[in-house]
Protein backbone atom coordinates (compact mmCIF):
# COMPACT_ATOMS: atom_id res chain seq x y z
CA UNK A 1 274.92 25.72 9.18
CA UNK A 2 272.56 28.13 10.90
CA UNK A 3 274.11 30.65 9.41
CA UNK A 4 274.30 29.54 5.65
CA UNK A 5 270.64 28.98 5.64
CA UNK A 6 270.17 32.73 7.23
CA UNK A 7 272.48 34.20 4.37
CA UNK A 8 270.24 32.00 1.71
CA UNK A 9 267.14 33.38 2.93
CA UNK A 10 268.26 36.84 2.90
CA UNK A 11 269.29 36.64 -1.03
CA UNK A 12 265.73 35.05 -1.91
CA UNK A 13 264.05 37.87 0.10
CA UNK A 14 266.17 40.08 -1.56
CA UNK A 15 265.40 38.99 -5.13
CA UNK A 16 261.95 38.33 -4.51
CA UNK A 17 261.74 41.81 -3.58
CA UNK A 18 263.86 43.42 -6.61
CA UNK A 19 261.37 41.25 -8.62
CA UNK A 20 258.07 42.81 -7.14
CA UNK A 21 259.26 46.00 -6.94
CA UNK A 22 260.19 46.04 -10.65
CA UNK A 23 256.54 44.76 -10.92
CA UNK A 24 255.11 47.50 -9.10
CA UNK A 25 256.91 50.12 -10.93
CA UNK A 26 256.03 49.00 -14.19
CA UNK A 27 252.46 50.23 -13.93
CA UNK A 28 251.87 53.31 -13.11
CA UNK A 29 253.52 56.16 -11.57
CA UNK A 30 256.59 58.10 -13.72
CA UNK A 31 256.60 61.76 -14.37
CA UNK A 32 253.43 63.60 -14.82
CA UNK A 33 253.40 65.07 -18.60
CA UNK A 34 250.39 66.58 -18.71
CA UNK A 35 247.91 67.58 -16.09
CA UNK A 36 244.36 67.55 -16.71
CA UNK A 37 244.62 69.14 -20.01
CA UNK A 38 241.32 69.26 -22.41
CA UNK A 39 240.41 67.01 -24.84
CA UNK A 40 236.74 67.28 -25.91
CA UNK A 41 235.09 66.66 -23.03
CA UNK A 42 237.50 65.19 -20.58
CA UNK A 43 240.40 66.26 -18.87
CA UNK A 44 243.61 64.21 -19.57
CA UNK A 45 246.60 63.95 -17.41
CA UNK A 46 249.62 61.40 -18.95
CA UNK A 47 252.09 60.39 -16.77
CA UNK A 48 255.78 58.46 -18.23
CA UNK A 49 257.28 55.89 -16.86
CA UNK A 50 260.83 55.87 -16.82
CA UNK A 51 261.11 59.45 -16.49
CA UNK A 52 264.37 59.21 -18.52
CA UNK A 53 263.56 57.66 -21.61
CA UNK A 54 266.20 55.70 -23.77
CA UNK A 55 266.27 53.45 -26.84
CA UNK A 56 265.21 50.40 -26.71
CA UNK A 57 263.83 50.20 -23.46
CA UNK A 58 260.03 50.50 -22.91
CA UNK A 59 258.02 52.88 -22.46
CA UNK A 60 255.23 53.16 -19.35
CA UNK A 61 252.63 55.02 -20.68
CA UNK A 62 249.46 56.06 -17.40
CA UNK A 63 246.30 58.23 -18.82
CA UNK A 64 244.14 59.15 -16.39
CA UNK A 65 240.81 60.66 -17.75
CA UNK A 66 238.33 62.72 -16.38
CA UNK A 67 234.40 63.92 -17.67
CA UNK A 68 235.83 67.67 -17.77
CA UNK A 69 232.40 68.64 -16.43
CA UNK A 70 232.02 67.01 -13.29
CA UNK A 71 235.81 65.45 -12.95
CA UNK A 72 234.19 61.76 -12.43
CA UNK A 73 236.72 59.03 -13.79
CA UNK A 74 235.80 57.80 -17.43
CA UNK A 75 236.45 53.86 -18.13
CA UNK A 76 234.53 53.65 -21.36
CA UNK A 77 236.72 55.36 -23.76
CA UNK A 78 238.77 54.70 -26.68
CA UNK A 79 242.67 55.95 -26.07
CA UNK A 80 245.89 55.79 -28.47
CA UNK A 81 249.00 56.45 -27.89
CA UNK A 82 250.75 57.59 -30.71
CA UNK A 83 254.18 58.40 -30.37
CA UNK A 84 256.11 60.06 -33.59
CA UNK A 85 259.79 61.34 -33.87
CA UNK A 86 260.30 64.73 -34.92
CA UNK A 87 263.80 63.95 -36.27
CA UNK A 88 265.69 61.28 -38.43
CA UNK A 89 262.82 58.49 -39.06
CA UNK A 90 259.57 58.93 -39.78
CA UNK A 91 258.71 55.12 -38.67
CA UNK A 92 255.05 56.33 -36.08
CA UNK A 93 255.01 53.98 -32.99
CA UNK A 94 251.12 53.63 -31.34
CA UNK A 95 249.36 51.12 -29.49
CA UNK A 96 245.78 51.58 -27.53
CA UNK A 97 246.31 52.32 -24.26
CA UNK A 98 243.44 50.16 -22.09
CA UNK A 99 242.60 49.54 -18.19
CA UNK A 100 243.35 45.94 -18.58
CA UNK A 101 247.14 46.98 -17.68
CA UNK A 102 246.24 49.09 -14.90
CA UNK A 103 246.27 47.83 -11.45
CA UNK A 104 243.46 49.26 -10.63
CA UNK A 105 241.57 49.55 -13.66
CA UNK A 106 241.16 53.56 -13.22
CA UNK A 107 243.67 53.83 -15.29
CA UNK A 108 244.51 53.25 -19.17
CA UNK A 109 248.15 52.38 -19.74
CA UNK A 110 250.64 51.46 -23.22
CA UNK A 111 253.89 50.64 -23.89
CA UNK A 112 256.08 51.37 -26.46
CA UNK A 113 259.56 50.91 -27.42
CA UNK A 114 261.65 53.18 -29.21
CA UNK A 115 263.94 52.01 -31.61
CA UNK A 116 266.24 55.91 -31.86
CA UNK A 117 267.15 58.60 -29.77
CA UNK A 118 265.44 62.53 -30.63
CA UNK A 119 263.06 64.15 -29.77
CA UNK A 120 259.53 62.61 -29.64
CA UNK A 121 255.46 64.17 -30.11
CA UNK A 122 253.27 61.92 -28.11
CA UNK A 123 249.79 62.75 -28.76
CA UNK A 124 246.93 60.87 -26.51
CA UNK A 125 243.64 60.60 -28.84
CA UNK A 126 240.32 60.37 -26.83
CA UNK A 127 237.43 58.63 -28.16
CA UNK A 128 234.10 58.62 -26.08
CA UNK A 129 230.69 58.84 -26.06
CA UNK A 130 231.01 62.91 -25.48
CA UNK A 131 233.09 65.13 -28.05
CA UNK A 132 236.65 63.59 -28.23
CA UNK A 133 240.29 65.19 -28.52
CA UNK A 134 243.74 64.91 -27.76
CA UNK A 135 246.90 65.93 -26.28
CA UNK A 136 250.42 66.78 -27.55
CA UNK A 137 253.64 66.57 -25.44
CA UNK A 138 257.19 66.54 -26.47
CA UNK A 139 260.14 64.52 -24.61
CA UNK A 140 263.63 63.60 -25.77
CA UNK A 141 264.53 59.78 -25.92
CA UNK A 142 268.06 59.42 -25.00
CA UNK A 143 270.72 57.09 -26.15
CA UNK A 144 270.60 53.37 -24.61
CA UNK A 145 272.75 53.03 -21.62
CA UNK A 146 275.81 51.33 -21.75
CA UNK A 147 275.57 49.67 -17.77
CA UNK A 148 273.36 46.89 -17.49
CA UNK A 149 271.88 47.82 -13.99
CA UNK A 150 270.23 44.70 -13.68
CA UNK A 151 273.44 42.93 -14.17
CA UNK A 152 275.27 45.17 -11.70
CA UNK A 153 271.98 44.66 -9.08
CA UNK A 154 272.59 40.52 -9.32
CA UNK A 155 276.67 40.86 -8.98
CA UNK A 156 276.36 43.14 -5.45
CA UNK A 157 273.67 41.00 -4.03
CA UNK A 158 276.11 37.71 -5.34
CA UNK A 159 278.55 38.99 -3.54
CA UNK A 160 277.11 39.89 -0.55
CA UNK A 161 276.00 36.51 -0.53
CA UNK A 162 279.25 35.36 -0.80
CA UNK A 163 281.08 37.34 1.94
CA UNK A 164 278.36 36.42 4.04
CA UNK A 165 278.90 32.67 3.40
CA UNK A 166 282.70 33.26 3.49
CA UNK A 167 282.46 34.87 7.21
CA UNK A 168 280.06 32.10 8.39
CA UNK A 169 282.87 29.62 7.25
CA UNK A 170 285.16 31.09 9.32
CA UNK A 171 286.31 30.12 13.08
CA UNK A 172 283.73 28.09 14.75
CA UNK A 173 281.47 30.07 17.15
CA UNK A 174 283.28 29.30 20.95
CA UNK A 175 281.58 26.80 23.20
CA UNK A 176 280.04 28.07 26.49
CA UNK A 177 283.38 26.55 28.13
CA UNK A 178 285.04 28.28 26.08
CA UNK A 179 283.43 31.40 26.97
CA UNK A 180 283.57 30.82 30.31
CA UNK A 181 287.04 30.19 30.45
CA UNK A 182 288.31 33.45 28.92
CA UNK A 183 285.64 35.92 30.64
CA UNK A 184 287.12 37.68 34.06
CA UNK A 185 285.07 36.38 36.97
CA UNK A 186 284.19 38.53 39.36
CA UNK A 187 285.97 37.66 43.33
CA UNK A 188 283.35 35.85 44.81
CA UNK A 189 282.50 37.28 48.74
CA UNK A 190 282.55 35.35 51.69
């Protein structure tokens, strides 16, 4: 019985912890696009987040912004994200990339969800109260993929939960007689 509730505790904690760390990495972090590229007067860097984009699956989006002069953290500006394929469709995805997403508000973050695979321009437009700009990257948005890694994830962790309930089923642990009885005792002096 021990033992069940051991195994039961160990899949929550393990679920609990796929859960927060798929938390975590949905804000912030990815691959760095750009690095403190000008725009106007700030310095941009854009990091993406997965670093291996695919259809239908969203899109992390982390701009960092810095006063170009002095490299103090801006929080007052105005950012879009506007994300257009250079292939096939024409159809422009943007949203405004705020601080209200970020963690810890440093940071202004988007998402966006791309409904094709190509190759994408993202270009981050920066409106403040100094001289504004923007910056242009290209990435490729690959094809969706066909394993469901969340799916795969819940099957291992159900079936380590079941071996583990299927080996505490088994033989009942020996009793101390038991025990006793089949260890070698060592010849006792006299």
């Amino acid at each position: 019985m021990m033992k069940q509730r051991l195994w039961l505790l160990l899949a929550l904690w393990s679920l609990l912890g796929a859960t927060l760390v798929a938390t975590v990495r949905a804000h912030g972090g990815g691959e760095l696009k750009v690095r403190l590229a000008p725009a106007g007067a700030y310095a941009v860097s854009v990091w993406l987040n997965p670093p291996v984009a695919r259809v239908n699956q969203t899109l992390h989006f982390t701009v960092g912004i810095a006063a170009q002069e002095n490299g103090a953290p801006v929080l007052d500006a105005d950012v879009q994200i506007v994300m257009t394929p250079l292939e096939g469709s024409t159809a422009v995805l943007t949203a405004p990339a705020t601080t209200a997403q970020s963690a810890n508000r440093l940071f202004y973050e988007a998402d966006l969800e791309p409904r094709q695979s190509g190759l994408y321009r993202a270009e981050i437009v920066v409106q403040g109260k100094e001289e504004g700009g923007h910056v242009i990257f290209e990435f490729e948005v690959l094809d969706a993929s066909p394993i469901n890694w969340t799916l795969v994830g819940l099957l291992g962790l159900a079936l380590i939960v079941a071996l583990g309930l299927w080996r505490s089923r088994g033989a009942p642990a020996p009793s101390v007689a038991d025990r006793r009885a089949r260890s070698p005792r060592p010849p006792r002096a006299h």
